[in-house]
Protein backbone atom coordinates (compact mmCIF):
# COMPACT_ATOMS: atom_id res chain seq x y z
CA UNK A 1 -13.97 -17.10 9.88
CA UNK A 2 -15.03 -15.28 6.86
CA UNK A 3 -12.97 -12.43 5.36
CA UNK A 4 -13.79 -9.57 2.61
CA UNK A 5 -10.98 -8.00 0.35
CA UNK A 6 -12.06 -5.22 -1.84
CA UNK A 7 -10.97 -2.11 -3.92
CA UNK A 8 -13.24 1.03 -4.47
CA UNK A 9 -12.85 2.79 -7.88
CA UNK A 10 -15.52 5.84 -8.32
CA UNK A 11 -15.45 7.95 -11.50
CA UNK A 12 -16.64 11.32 -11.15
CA UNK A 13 -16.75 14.39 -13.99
CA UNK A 14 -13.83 17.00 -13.75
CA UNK A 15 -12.07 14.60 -11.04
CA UNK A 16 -9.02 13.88 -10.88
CA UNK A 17 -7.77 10.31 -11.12
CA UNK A 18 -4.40 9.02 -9.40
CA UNK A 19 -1.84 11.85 -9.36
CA UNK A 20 0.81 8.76 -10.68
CA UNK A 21 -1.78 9.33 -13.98
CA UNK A 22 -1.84 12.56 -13.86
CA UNK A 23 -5.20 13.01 -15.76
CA UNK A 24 -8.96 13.82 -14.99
CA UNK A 25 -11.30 10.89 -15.43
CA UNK A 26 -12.31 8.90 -18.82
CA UNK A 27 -12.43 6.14 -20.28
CA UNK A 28 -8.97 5.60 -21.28
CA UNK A 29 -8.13 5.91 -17.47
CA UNK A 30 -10.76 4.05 -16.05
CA UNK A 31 -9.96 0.73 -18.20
CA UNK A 32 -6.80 1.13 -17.00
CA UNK A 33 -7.82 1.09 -13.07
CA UNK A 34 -10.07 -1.57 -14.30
CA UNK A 35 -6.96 -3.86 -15.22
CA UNK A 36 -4.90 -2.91 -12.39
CA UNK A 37 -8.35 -3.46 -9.85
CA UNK A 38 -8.23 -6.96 -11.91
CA UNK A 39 -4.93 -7.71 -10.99
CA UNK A 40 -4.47 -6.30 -7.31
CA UNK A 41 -8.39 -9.05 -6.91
CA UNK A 42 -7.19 -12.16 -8.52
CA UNK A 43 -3.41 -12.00 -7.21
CA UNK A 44 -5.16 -11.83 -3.94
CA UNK A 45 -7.73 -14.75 -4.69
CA UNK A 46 -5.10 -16.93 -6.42
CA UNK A 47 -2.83 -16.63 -2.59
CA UNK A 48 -5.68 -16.95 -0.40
CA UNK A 49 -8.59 -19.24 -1.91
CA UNK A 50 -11.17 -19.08 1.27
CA UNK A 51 -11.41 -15.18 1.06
CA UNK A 52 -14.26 -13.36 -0.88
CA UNK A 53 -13.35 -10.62 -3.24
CA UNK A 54 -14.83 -7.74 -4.41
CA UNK A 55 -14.86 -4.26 -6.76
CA UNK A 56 -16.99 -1.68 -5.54
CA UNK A 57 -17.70 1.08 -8.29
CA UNK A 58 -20.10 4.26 -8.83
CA UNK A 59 -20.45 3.84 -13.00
CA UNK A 60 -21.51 0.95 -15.33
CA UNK A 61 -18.54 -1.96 -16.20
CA UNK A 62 -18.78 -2.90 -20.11
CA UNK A 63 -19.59 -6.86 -20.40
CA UNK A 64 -16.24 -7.19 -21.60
CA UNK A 65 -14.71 -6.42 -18.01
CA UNK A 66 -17.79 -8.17 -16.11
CA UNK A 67 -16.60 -11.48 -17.81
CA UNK A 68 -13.36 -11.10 -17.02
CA UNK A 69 -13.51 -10.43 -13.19
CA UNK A 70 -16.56 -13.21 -12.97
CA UNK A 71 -14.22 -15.54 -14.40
CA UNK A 72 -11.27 -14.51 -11.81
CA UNK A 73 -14.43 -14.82 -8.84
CA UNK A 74 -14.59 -11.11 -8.59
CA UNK A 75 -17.52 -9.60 -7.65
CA UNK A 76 -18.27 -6.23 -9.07
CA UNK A 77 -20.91 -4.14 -6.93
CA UNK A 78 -21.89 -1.07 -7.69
CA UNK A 79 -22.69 1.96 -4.60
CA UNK A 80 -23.32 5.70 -5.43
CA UNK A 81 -20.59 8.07 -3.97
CA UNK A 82 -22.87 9.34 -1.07
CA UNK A 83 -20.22 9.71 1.58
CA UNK A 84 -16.83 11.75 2.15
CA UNK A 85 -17.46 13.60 -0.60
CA UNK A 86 -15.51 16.90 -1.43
CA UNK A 87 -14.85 19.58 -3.92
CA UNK A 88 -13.57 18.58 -7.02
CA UNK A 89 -10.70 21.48 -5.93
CA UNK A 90 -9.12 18.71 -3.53
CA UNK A 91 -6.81 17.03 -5.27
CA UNK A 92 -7.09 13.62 -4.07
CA UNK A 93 -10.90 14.09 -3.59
CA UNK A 94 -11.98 10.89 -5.49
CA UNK A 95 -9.98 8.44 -3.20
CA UNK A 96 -12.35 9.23 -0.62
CA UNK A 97 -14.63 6.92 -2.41
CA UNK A 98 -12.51 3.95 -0.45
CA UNK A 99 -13.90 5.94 2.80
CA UNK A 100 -17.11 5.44 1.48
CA UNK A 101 -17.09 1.72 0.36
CA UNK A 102 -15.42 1.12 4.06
CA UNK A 103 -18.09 2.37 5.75
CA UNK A 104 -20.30 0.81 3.56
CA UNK A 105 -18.99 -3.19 3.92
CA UNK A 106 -18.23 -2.55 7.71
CA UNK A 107 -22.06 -1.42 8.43
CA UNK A 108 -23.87 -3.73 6.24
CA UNK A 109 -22.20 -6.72 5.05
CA UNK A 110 -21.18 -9.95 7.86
CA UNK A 111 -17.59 -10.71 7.59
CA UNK A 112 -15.33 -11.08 10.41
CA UNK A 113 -12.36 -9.31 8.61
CA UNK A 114 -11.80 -6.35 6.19
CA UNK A 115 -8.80 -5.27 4.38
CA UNK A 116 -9.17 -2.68 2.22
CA UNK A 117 -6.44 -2.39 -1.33
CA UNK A 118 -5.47 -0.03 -3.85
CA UNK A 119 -6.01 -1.02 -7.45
CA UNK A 120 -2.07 -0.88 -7.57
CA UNK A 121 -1.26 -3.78 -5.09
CA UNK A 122 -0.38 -7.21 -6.18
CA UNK A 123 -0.58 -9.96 -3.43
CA UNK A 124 2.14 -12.79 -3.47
CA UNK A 125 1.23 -14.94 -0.56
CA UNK A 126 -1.28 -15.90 2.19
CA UNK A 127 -3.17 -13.66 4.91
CA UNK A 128 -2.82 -16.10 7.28
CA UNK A 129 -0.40 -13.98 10.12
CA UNK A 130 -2.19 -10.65 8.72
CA UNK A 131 -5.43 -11.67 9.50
CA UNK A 132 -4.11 -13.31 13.02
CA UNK A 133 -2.95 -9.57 13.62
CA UNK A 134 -6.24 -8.47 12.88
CA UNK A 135 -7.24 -9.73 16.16
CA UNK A 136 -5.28 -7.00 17.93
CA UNK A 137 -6.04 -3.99 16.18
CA UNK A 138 -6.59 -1.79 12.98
CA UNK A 139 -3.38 -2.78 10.52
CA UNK A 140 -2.78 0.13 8.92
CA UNK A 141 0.84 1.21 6.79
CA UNK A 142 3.42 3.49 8.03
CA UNK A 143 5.28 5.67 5.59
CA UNK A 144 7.93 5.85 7.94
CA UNK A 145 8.08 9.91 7.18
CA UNK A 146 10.24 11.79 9.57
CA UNK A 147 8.97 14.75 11.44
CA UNK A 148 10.29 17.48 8.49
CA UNK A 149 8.87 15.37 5.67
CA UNK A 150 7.10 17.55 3.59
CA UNK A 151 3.72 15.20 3.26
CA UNK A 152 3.70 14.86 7.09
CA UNK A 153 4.46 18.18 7.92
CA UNK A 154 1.44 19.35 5.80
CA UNK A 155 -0.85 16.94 7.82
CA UNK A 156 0.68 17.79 11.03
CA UNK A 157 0.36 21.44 10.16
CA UNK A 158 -3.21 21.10 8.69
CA UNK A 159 -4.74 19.28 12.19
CA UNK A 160 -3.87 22.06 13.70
CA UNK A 161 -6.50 24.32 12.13
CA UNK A 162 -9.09 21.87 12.84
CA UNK A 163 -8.43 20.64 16.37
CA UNK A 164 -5.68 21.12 19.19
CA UNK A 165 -4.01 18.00 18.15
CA UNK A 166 -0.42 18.42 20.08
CA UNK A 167 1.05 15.22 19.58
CA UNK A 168 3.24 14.38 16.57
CA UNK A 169 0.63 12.50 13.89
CA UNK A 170 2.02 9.44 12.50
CA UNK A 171 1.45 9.85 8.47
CA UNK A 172 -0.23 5.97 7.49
CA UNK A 173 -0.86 4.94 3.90
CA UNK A 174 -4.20 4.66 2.05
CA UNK A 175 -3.37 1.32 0.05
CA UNK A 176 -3.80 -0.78 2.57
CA UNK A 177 -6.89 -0.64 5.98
CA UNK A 178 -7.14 -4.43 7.36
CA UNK A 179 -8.95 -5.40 10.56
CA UNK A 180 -11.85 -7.08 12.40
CA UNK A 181 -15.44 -5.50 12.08
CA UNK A 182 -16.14 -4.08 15.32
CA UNK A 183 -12.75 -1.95 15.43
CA UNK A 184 -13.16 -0.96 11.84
CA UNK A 185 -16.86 0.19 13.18
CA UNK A 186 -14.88 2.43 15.32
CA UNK A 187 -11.99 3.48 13.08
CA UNK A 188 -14.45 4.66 10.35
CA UNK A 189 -17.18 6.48 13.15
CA UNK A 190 -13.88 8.65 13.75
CA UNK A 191 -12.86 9.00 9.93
CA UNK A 192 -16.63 10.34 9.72
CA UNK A 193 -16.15 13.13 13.12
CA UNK A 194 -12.74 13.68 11.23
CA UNK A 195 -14.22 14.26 7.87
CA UNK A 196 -17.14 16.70 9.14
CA UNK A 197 -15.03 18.83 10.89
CA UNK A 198 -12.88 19.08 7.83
CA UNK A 199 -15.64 19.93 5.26
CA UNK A 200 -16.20 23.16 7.26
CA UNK A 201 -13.28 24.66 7.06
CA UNK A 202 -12.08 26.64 3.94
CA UNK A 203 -8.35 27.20 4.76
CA UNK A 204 -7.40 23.14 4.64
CA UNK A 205 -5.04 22.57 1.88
CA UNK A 206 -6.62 21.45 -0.89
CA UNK A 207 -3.95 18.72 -1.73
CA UNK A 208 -5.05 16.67 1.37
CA UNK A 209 -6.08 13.52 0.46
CA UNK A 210 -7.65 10.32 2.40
CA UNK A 211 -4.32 9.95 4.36
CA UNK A 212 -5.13 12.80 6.31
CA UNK A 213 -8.26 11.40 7.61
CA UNK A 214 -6.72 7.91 7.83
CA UNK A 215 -3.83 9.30 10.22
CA UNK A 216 -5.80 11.22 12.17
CA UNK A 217 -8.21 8.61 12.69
CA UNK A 218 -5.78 6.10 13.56
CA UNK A 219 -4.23 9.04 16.04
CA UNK A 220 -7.66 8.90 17.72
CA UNK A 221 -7.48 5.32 18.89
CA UNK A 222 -3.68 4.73 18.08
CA UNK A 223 -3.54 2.09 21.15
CA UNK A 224 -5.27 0.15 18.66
CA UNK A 225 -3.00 0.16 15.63
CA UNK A 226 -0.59 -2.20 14.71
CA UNK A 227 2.25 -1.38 11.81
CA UNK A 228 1.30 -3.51 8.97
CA UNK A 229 4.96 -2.80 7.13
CA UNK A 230 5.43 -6.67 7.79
CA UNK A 231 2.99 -7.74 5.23
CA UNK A 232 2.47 -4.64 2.81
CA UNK A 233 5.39 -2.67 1.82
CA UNK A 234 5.22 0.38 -0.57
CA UNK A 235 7.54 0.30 -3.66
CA UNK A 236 8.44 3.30 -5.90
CA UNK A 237 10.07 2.33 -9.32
CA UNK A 238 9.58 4.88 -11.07
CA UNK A 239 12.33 8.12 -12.21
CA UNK A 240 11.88 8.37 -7.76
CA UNK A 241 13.23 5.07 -6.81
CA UNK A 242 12.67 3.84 -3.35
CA UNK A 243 12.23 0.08 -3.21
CA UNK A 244 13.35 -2.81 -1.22
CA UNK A 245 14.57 -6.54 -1.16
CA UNK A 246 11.88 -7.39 1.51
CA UNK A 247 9.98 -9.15 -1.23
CA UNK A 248 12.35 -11.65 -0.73
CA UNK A 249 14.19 -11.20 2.46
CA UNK A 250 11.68 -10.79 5.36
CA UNK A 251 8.77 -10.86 2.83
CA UNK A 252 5.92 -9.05 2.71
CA UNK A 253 2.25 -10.51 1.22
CA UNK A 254 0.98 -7.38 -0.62
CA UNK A 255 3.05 -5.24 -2.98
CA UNK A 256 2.23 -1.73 -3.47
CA UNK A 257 2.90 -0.31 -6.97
CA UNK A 258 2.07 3.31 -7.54
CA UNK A 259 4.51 3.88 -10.35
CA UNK A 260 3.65 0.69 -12.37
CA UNK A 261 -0.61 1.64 -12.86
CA UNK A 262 0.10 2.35 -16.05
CA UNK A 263 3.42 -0.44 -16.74
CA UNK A 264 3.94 -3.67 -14.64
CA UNK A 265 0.06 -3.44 -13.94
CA UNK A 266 -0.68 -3.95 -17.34
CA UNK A 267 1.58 -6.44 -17.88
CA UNK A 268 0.31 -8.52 -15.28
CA UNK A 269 -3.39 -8.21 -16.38
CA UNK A 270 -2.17 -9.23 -19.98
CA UNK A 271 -0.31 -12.35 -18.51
CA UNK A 272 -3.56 -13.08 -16.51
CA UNK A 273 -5.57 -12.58 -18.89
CA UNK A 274 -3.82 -15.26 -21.02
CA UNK A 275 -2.36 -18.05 -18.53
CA UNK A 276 -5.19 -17.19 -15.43
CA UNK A 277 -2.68 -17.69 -13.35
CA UNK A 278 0.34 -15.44 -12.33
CA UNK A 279 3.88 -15.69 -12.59
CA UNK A 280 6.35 -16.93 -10.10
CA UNK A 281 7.64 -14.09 -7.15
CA UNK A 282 10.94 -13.58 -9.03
CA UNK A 283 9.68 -13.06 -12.72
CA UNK A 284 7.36 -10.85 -11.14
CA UNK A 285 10.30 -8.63 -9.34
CA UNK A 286 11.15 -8.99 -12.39
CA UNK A 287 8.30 -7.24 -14.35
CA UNK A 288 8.35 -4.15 -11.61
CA UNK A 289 12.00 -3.86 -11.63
CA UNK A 290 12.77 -4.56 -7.99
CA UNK A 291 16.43 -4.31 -6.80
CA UNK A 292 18.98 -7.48 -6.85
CA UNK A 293 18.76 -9.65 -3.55
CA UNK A 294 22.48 -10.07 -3.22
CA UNK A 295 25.45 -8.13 -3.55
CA UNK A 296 26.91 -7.08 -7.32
CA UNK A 297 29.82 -9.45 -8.48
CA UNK A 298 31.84 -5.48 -7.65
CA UNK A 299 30.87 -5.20 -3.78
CA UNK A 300 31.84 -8.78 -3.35
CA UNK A 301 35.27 -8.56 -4.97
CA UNK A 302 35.74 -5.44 -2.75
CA UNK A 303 34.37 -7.66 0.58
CA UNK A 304 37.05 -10.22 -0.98
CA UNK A 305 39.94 -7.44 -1.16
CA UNK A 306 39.18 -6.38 2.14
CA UNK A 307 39.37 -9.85 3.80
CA UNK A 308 42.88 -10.48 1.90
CA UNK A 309 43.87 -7.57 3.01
CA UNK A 310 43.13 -8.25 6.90
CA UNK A 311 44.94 -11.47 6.32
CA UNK A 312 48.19 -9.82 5.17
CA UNK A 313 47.58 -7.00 7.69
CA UNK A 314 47.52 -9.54 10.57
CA UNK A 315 50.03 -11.65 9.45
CA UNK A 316 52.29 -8.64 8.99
CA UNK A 317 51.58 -7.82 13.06
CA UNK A 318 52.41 -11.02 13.46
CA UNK A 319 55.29 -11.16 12.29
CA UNK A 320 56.77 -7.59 13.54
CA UNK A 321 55.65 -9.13 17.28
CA UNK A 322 57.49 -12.16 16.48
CA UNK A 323 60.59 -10.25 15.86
CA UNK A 324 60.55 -7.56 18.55
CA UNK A 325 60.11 -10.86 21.10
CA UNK A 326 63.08 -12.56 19.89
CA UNK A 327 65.20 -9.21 20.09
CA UNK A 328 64.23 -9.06 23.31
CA UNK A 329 65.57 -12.65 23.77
């Protein structure tokens, strides 16, 4: 079996650049994707020796960067943006460069598996059960976004204009597309239809991003998706903090970072850079300020309370039946 994980960073004038960055593209930006691409490659490399890894980009890497990626086996490959391309007015137009690169690797190069990261992920441990799943189906990550969610609703509402969609669309991530060739052929001839149809209507909202294709497209042949929340798990640790001890407990392979491009992410590419190697799974929770994995000293004194409490309580009702039975007597 051979396997392919890559990341797609495109650079493209009066674009904006992660919305976690909040800044059109330049160069301070772009070294900083160029770190956290270096990071999300080598953490995946370092867990999972046998797979080939690459960075697919649309602008010239300085020799500084080209050393250090060919000296973490990274492959950097350049590929015009000639696909999925939008109006600079959509906000999340440049991540449809991934869309691009996807179609690209699927359609030309020979692997067996795909899977498809964000700059901002950092791998832990082994594909081995992920790419086992990718035998099934598309693995693709659900944000778990009730019906009223404001980022769902928009999509849901949004399909609408473009097709009579009546069933409620599941909202999937874009971090994370893993699978075997010939569904991925599939999944992306349907991002393409999806995509077409899109660029010809003016009334879309313009902060629709590569999610909307993704969900759609997944919606489209949804028989063949599999959640892939068991080995990828989104974590927000920023001022919005929404993380879990499933790096842990029931662990997950890939963490997704979107609030740490600019912190942990550059902490690990410093550390790399320096030891080649990455740190341990708990200094790295560490780094990215993941929760505790067991209870505060606080809730355990109050589970302790409790339990002395249901002691005395039962010995108590005890003791009142004891009595009453030898009135009775």
């Amino acid at each position: 079996m051979s396997y392919l994980v890559f990341n797609a960073l495109a650079m493209k004038e009066n674009y904006k650049t992660s919305m976690q960055l909040g800044e059109n593209c330049n160069i301070n930006i772009l070294e900083k994707y160029l770190k956290n691409a270096l990071v999300s490659l080598a953490s995946a490399k370092q867990n999972n020796p046998d797979i080939d890894v690459q960075l697919y980009v649309n602008f010239e890497v300085s020799e500084k960067y080209k050393l250090q990626f060919e000296q973490a086996e990274v492959m950097i490959k350049k590929s015009e943006f000639e696909t999925f391309v939008l109006p600079e007015e959509y906000q999340w137009a440049i991540a449809f460069y991934k869309l691009h690169i996807l179609k690209y690797v699927v359609e030309n190069l020979d692997y067996d598996k795909y899977m498809l990261l964000d700059t901002d992920t950092y791998t832990v441990s082994n594909f081995d059960d992920l790419w086992n799943e990718c035998n099934s189906g598309i693995l693709l990550f659900d944000l778990d976004h009730r019906l009223s969610h404001p980022d769902r609703k928009c999509i849901i509402d949004n399909i609408k204009i473009i097709g009579d969609y009546k069933d409620n669309i599941i909202h999937y991530g874009g971090e994370f597309i893993a699978g075997a060739r010939e569904n991925l052929k599939i999944f992306i001839k349907n991002c393409s239809f999806i995509f077409d149809k899109m660029a010809l209507i003016n009334n879309l909202d313009r902060s629709l991003g590569d999610e909307f294709i993704i969900s759609l497209a997944a919606h489209l042949m949804k028989y063949n998706i599999i959640r892939a929340n068991r080995y990828i798990y989104r974590y927000w640790t920023g001022n919005f903090y929404l993380a879990s001890t499933n790096f842990i407990n029931n662990s997950v392979d890939i963490w997704h970072l979107p609030a740490e491009k600019d912190n942990g992410m550059i902490w690990m590419y410093k550390y790399y850079i320096k030891n080649k190697s990455f740190p341990n799974i708990k200094r790295s929770a560490k780094v990215f300020g993941f929760p505790r994995t067991s209870s505060s000293m606080e809730h355990k004194m109050f589970k302790l309370k409790s339990k002395i409490y249901n002691i005395i309580m039962n010995y108590r009702i005890k003791l009142k039946s004891h009595k009453l039975a030898h009135r009775k007597l």
